[in-house]
Protein backbone atom coordinates (compact mmCIF):
# COMPACT_ATOMS: atom_id res chain seq x y z
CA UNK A 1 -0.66 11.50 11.71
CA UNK A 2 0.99 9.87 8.91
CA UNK A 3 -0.70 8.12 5.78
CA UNK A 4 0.03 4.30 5.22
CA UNK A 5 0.02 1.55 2.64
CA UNK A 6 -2.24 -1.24 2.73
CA UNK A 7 -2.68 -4.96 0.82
CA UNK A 8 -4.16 -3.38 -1.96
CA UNK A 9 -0.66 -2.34 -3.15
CA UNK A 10 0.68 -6.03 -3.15
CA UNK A 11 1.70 -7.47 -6.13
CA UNK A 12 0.62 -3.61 -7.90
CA UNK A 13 3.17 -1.70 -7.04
CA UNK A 14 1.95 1.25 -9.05
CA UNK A 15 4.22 4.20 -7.51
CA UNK A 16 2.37 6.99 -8.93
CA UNK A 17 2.50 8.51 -5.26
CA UNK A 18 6.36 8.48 -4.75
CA UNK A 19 6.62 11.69 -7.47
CA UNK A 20 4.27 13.83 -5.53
CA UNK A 21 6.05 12.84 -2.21
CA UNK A 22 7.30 16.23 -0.41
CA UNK A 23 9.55 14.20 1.67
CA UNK A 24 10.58 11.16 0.03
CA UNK A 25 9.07 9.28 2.84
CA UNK A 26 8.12 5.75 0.34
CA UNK A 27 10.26 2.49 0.89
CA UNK A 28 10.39 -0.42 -1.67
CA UNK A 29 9.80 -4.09 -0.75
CA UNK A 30 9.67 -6.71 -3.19
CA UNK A 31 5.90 -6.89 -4.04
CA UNK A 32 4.31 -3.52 -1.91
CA UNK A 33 5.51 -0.09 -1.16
CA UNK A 34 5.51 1.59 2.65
CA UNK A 35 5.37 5.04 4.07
CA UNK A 36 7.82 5.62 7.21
CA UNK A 37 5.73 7.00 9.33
CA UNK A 38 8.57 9.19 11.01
CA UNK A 39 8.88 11.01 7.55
CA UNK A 40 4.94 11.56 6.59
CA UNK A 41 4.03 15.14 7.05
CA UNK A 42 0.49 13.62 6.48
CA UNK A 43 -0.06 16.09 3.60
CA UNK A 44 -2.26 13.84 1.90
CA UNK A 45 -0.76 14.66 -1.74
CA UNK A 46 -0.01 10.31 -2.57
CA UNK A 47 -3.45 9.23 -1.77
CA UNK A 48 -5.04 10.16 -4.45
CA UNK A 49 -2.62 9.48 -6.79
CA UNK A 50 -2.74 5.56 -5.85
CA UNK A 51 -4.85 3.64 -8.77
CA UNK A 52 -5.95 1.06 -6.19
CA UNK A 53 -6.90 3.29 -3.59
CA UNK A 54 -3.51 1.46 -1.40
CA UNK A 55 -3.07 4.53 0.78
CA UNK A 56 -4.99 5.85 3.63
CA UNK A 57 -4.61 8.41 6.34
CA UNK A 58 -3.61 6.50 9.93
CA UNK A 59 -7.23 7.58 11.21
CA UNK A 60 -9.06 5.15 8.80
CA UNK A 61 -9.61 1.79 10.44
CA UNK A 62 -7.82 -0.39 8.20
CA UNK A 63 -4.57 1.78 9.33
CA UNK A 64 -4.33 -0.09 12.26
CA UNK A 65 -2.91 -3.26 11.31
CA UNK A 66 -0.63 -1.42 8.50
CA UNK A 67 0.89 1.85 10.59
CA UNK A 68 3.29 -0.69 12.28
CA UNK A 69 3.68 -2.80 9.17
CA UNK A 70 4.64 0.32 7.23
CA UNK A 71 6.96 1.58 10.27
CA UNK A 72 8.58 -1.65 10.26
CA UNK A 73 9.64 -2.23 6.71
CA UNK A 74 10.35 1.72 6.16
CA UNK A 75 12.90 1.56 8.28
CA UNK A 76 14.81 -1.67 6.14
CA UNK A 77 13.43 -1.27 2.90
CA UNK A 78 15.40 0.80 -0.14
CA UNK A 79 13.85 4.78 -0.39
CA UNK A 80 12.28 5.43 -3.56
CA UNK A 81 11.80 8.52 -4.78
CA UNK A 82 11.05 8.15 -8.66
CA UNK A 83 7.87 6.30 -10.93
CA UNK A 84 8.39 3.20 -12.02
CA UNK A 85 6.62 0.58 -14.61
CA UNK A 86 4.39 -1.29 -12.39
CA UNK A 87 4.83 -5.03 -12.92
CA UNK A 88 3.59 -6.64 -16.56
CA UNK A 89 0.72 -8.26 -14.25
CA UNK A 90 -0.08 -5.80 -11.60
CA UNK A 91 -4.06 -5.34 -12.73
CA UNK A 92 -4.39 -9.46 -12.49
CA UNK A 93 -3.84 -8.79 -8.55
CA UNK A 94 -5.60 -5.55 -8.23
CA UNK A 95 -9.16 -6.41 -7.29
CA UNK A 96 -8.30 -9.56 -5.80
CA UNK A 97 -8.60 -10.03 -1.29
CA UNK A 98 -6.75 -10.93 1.34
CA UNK A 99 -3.27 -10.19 -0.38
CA UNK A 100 -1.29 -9.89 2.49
CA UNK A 101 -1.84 -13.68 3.25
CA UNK A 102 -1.36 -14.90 0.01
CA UNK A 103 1.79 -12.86 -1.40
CA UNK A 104 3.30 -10.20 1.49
CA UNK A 105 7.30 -11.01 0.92
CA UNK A 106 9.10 -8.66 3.65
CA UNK A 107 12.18 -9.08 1.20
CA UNK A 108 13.35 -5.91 0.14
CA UNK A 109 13.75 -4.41 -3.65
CA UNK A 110 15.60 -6.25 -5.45
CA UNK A 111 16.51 -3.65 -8.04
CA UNK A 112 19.00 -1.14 -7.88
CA UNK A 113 17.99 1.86 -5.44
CA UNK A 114 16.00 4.23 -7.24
């Protein structure tokens, strides 16, 4: 029962979770991190650690559109393992709905792997 990443990591891409990460199980796209679900050991320890409350256990309801989003992308995406700055404007997006519509990119990381 893995965790996943949802819309409200678009455009934030504040990767406070990836440090506390047992497994290394985050990927990096260009505007929104994943969780491969193969790798979660659902241990819970990123969720908390998300500023826009991004990450949720595969049980919660808004899981099911992002468990195969977050499968799919894992698997193409670059692994990152370390914190990062989060982009100059991340808390412009933070609050704002229906990201996934507006800015989702399935273009991977463009910077070197981390």
């Amino acid at each position: 029962m893995p965790f996943v990443v949802t819309d409200a990591c678009i455009r934030c891409l504040y990767t406070n979770c990836v440090e506390v990460c047992p497994v290394d199980c985050f990927f990096c796209g260009e505007v929104m991190l994943v969780i491969s679900p193969d790798k979660c050991i659902d241990c819970g320890a990123c969720a908390p650690q998300c500023p826009v409350s991004a990450i949720v256990p595969d049980t919660d309801p808004l899981a099911d559109k992002w468990l195969p989003i977050n499968a799919e992308f894992s698997a193409t995406w670059p692994s990152i393992t370390h914190k990062r700055e989060h982009p100059p404007d991340a808390d412009a997006y933070r609050d704002q709905p229906s990201k996934f519509e507006r800015y989702f990119s399935s273009a991977p990381d463009a910077q070197e792997k981390f």
